[in-house]
Protein backbone atom coordinates (compact mmCIF):
# COMPACT_ATOMS: atom_id res chain seq x y z
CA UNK A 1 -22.14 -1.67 14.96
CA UNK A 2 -19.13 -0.06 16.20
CA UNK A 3 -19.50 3.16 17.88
CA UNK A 4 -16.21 5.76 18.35
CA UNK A 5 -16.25 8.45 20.74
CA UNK A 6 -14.27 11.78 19.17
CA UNK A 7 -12.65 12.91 22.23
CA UNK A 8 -11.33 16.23 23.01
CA UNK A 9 -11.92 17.64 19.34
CA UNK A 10 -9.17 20.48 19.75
CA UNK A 11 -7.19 17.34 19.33
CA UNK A 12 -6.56 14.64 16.69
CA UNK A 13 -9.50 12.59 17.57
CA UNK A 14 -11.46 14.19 14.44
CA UNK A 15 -8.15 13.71 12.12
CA UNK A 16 -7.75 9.99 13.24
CA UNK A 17 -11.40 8.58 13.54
CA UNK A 18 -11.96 9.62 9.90
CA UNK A 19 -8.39 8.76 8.32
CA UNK A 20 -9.08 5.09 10.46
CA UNK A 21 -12.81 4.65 9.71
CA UNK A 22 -12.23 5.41 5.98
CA UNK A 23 -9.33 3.02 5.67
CA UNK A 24 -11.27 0.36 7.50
CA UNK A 25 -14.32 0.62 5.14
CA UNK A 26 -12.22 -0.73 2.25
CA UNK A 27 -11.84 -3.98 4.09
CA UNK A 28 -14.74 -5.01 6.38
CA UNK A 29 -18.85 -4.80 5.98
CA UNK A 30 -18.79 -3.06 9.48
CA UNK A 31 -21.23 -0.09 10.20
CA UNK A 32 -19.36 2.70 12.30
CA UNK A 33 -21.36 5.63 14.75
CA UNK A 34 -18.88 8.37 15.27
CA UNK A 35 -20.10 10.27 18.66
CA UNK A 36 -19.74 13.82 18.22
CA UNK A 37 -20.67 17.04 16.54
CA UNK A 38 -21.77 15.76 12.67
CA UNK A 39 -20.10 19.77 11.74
CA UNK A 40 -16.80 18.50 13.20
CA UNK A 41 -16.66 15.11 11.38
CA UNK A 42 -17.35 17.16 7.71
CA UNK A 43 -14.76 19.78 8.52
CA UNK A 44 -11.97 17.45 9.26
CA UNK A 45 -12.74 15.52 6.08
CA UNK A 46 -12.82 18.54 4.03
CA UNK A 47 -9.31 19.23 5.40
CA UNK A 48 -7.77 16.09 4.85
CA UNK A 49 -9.75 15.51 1.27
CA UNK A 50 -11.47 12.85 2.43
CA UNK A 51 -14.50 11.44 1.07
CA UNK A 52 -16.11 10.05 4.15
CA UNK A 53 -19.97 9.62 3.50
CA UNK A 54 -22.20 9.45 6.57
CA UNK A 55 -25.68 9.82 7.91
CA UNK A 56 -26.96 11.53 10.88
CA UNK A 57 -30.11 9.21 11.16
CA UNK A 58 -29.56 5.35 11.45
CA UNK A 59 -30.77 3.47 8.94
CA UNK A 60 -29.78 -0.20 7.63
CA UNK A 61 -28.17 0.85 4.45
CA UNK A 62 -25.33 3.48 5.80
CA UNK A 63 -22.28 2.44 6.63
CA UNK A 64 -20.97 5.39 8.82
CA UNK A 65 -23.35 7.37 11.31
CA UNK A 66 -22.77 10.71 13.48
CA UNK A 67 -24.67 11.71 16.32
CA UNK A 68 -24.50 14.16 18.87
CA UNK A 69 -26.07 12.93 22.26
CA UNK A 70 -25.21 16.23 23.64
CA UNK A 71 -26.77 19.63 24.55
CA UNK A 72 -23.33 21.06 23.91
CA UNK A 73 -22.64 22.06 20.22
CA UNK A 74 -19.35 22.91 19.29
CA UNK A 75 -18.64 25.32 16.38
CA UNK A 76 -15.98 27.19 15.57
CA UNK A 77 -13.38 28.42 16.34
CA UNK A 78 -11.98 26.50 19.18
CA UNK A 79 -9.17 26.74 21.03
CA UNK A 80 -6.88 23.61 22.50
CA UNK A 81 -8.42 22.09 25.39
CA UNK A 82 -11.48 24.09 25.66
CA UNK A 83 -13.61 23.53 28.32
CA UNK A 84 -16.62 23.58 25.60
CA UNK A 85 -15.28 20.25 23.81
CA UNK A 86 -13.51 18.25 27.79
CA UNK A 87 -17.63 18.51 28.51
CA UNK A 88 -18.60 17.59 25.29
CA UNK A 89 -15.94 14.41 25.27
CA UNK A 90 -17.38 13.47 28.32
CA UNK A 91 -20.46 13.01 27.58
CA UNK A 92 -19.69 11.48 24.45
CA UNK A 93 -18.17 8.94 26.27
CA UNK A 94 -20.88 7.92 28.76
CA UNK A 95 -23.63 8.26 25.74
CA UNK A 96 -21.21 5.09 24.11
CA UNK A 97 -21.09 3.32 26.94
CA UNK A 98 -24.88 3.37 27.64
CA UNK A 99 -25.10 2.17 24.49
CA UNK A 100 -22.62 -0.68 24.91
CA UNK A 101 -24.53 -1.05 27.80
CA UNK A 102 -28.27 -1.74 26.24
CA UNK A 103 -26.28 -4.18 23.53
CA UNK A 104 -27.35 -1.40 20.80
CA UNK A 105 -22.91 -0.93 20.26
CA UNK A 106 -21.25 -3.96 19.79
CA UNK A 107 -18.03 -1.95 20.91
CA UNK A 108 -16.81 1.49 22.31
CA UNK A 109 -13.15 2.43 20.77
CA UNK A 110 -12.53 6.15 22.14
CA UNK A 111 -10.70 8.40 20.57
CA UNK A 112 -8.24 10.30 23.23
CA UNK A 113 -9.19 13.14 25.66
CA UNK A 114 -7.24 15.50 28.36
CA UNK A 115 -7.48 15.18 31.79
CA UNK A 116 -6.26 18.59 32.74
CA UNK A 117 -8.70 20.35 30.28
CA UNK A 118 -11.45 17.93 31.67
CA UNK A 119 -10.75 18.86 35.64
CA UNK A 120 -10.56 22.31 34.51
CA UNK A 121 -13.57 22.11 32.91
CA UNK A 122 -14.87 21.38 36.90
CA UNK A 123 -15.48 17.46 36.11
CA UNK A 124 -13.31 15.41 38.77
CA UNK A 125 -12.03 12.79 36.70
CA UNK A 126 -9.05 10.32 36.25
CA UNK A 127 -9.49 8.93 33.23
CA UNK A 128 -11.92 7.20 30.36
CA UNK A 129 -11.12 3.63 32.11
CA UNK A 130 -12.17 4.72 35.17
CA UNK A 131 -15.50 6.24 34.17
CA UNK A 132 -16.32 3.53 31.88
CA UNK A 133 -16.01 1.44 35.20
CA UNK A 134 -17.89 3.55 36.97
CA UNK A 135 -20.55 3.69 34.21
CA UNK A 136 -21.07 -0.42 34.31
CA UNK A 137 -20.48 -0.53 37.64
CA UNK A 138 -17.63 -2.71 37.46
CA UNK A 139 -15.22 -3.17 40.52
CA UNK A 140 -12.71 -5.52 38.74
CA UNK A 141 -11.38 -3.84 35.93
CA UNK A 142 -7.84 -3.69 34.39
CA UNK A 143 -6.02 -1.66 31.46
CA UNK A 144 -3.88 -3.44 29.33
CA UNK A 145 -1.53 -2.58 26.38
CA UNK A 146 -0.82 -3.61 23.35
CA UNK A 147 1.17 -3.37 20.26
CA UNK A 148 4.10 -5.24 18.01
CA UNK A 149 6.93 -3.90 15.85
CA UNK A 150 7.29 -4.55 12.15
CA UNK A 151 8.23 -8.04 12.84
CA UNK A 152 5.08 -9.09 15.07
CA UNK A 153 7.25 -9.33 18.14
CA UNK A 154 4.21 -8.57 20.76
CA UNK A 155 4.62 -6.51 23.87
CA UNK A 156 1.44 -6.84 26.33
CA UNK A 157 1.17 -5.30 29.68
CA UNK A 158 -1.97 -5.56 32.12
CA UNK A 159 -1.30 -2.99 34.98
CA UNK A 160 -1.88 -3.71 38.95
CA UNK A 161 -2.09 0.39 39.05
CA UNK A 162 -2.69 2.73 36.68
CA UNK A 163 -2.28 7.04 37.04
CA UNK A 164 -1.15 7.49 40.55
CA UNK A 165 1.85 10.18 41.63
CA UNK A 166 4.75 7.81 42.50
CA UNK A 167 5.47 8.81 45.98
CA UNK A 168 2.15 6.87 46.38
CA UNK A 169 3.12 3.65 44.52
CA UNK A 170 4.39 1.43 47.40
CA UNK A 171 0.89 2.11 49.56
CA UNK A 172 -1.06 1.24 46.68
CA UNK A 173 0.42 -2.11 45.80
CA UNK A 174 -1.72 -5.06 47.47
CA UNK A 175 -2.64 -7.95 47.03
CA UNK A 176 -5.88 -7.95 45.52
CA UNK A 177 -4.67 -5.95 42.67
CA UNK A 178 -1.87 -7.89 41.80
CA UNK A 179 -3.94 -11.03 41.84
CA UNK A 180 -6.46 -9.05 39.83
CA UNK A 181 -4.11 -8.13 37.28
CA UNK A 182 -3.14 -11.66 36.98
CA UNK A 183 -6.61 -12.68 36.23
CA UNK A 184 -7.24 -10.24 33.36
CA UNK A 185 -3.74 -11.04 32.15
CA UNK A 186 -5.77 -14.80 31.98
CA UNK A 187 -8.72 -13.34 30.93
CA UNK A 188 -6.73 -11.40 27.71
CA UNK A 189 -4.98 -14.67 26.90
CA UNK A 190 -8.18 -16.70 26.62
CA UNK A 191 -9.78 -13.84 24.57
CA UNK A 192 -6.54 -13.08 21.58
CA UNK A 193 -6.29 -17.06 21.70
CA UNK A 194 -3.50 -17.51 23.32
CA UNK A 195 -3.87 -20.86 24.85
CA UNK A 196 -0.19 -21.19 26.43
CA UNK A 197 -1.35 -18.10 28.76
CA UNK A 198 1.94 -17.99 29.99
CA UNK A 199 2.01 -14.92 32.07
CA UNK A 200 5.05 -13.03 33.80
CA UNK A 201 4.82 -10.83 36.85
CA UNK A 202 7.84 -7.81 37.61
CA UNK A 203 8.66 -6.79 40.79
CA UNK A 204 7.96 -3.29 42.11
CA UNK A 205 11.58 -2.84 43.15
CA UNK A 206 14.87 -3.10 41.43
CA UNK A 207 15.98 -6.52 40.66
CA UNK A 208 12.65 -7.39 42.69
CA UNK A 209 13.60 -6.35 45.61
CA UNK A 210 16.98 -8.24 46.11
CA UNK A 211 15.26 -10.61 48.65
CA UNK A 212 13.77 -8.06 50.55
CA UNK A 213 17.49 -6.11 50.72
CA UNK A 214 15.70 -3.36 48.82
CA UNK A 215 12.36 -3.61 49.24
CA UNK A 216 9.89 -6.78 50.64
CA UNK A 217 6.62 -5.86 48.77
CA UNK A 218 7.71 -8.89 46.59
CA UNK A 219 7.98 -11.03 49.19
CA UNK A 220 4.89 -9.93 51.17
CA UNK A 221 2.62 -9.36 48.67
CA UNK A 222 3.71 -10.14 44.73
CA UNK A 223 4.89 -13.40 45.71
CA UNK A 224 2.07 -14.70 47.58
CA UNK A 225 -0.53 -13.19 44.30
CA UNK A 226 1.13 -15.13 42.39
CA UNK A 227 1.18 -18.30 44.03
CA UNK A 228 -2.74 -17.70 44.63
CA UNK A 229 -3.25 -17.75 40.65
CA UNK A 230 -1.03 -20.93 40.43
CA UNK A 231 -2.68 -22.70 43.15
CA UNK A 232 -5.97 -22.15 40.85
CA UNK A 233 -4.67 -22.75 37.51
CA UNK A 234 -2.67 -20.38 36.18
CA UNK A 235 0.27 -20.18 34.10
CA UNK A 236 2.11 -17.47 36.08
CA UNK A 237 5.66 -16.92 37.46
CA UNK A 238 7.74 -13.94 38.84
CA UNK A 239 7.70 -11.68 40.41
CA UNK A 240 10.77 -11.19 38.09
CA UNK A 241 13.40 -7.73 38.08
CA UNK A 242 11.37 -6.07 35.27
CA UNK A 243 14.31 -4.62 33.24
CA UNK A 244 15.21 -7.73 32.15
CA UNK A 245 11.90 -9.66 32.26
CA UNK A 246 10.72 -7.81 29.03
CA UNK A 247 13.70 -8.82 26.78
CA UNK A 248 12.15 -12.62 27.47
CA UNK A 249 8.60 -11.29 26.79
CA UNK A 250 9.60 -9.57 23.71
CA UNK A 251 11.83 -12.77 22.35
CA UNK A 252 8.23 -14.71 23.39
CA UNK A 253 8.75 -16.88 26.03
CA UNK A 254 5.98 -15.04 28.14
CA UNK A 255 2.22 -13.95 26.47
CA UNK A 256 1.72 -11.12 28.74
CA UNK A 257 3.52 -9.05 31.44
CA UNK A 258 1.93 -8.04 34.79
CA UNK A 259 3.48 -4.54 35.35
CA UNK A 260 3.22 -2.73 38.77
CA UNK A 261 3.02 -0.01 37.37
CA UNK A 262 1.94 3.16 34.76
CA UNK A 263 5.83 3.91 33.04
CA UNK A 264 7.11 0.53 34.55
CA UNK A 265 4.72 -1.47 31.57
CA UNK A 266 4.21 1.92 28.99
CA UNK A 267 8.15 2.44 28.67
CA UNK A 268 8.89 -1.06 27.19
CA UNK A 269 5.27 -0.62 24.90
CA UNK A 270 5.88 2.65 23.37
CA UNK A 271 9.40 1.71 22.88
CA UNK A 272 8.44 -1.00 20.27
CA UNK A 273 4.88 0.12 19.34
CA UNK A 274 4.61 3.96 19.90
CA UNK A 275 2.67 4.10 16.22
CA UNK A 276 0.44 0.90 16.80
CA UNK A 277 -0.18 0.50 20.41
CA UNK A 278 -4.03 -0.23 21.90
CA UNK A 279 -5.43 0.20 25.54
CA UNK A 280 -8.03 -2.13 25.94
CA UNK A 281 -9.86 -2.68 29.13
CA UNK A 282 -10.41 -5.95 30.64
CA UNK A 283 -13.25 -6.46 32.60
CA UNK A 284 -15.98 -4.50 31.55
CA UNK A 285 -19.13 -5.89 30.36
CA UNK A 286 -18.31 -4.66 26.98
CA UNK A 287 -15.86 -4.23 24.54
CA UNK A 288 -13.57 -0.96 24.81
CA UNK A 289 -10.19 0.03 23.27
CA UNK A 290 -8.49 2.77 22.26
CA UNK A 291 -5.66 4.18 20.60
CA UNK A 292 -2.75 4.23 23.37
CA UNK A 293 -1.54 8.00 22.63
CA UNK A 294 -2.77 11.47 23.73
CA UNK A 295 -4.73 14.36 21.85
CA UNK A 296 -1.36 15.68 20.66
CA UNK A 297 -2.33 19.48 20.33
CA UNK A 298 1.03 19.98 18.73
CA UNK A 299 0.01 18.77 15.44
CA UNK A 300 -3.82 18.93 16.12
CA UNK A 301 -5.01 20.29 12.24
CA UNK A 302 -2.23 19.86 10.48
CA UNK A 303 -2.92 16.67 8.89
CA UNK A 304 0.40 14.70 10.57
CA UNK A 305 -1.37 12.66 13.16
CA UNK A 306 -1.10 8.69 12.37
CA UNK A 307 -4.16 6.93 12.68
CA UNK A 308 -2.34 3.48 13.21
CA UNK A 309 -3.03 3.37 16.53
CA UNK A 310 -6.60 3.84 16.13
CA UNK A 311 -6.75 1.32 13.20
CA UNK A 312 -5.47 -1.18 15.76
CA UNK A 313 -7.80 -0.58 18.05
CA UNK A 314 -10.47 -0.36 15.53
CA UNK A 315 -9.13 -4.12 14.61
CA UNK A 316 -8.99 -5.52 17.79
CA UNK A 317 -12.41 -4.52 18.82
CA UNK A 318 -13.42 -6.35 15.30
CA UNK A 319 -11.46 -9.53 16.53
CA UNK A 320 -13.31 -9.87 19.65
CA UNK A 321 -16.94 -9.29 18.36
CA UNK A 322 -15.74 -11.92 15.75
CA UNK A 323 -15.27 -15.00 17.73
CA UNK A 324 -16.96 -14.09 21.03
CA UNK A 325 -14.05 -14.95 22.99
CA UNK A 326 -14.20 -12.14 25.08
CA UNK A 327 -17.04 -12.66 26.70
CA UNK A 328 -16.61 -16.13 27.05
CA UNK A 329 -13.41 -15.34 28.88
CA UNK A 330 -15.07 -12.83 31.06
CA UNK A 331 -17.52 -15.31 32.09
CA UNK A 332 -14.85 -17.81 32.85
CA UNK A 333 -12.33 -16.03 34.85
């Protein structure tokens, strides 16, 4: 079983859960648990004409399930970001991942939520990857993105840092987390079968640092992460000028880029798979993606929020549990 959080709900989680989930039923035998308020998952297919069927006890025979794990119920109305549905989100999230946890979800995809409503809401939070971390108690965790355009031309970036301000980018850079990102660059590889695992590293600097004219962080610390990896196996080179090294990603001569960082890796993704692209995070003991976009409360209710992303995510997660490979990968890294 697949569970899907619904995220902030004074988003589009509602819209795009239901539009994926009901696509998705016409072409697997998957059962789906949507976390979140049972009232919220009828409205929203009332709304959008959608005839979504679902139970709110689990029983073999159902093929979509909604629960609500949480003291907080949220009826209407609702206004964008309320602090009523951040809380709710939240604990939507950690009920999936328990369950993830005691191997009764075979995968968590999460719909999106917003950090601002969430800290204003009092919770001190930076983000779902980073609770879901904290949740499993993993210390070696990675985000990666995904997507292709209409031709299957793949951009994939695994980032060495993720939401930090940029005047704080330099300090953050070391070692470990390159090398770490290098791994579950490896780790992704082995898991979407590609056996190549050829894997590209950018610079932090422009044009990587011009030999340390501009910069040495390549020199003192990219450099020697990535001769780590290939000293233990690893099909890795750079660190490369990034502005050029994802042209020869996106033509395929590399699986999977090792950005340094958030807009460095996200600006080449959304450019060729804004609609389609997936965040999927390597290194937890369980599967979790999600759609790689934001609650959008610009068109939140008016039926014009694409659930592509989340289909893609919802297909990716399917992929995994499929062959296993995964874990297997996780194991092996």
């Amino acid at each position: 079983m697949i569970g899907i959080t619904l995220g902030d709900v004074t988003g589009i989680g509602p819209e795009i859960t239901v539009k994926a989930i009901s696509e998705e039923l016409k072409n697997d035998n998957e059962q789906y648990l949507i976390i979140g308020e049972p009232e919220i998952v009828s409205d929203t297919c009332q709304r959008l004409n959608i005839s979504l069927t679902f139970e709110t006890e689990l029983n073999k025979d159902a093929r979509v399930f909604v629960k609500n794990p949480s003291s907080i119920k949220l009826s209407k109305p609702l206004s964008k970001g309320e602090a009523r549905a951040a809380l709710a989100a939240v604990e939507w999230l950690k009920y999936g991942a328990m369950e993830c946890l005691n191997k009764r979800l075979d995968a968590l995809i999460t719909a999106p939520v917003n950090k601002e409503s969430i800290i204003r809401a009092g919770i001190d939070f930076i983000g779902q990857t980073e609770l879901l971390s904290e949740i499993s108690h993993t210390k070696k965790s990675s985000m990666m993105l995904l997507g292709c355009d209409e031709q299957q031309r793949w951009i994939r970036v695994v980032l060495a840092t993720t939401h930090l301000p940029i005047r704080k980018l330099a300090d953050a850079i070391t070692f470990d987390k390159v090398h770490l990102a290098i791994q579950m660059a490896y780790v992704a590889c082995k898991a979407l079968g590609l056996e190549q695992s050829r894997i590209a590293v950018c610079g932090l600097n422009p044009h990587a640092g011009e030999g340390g004219k501009i910069g040495d962080e390549e020199q003192k610390i990219i450099m020697p992460a990535v001769q780590y990896a290939k000293e233990r196996g690893i099909n890795v080179e750079g660190p490369f000028a990034a502005d050029a090294l994802f042209y020869h990603h996106f033509i395929g001569n590399y699986d999977v880029v090792v950005a340094m960082y958030h807009d460095q890796g996200l600006a080449p993704l959304k450019m060729v798979a804004f609609e389609n692209g997936v965040n999927w995070t390597l290194g937890l003991p369980f599967i979790r993606t999600s759609p790689d976009h934001g609650t959008a409360y610009d068109i939140a209710g008016k039926n014009l929020a694409s659930p592509s992303s989340m289909i893609s995510a919802i297909r990716l997660a399917k992929k995994l549990i499929k062959n296993g490979s995964y874990f297997k990968a996780i194991t092996e890294k």
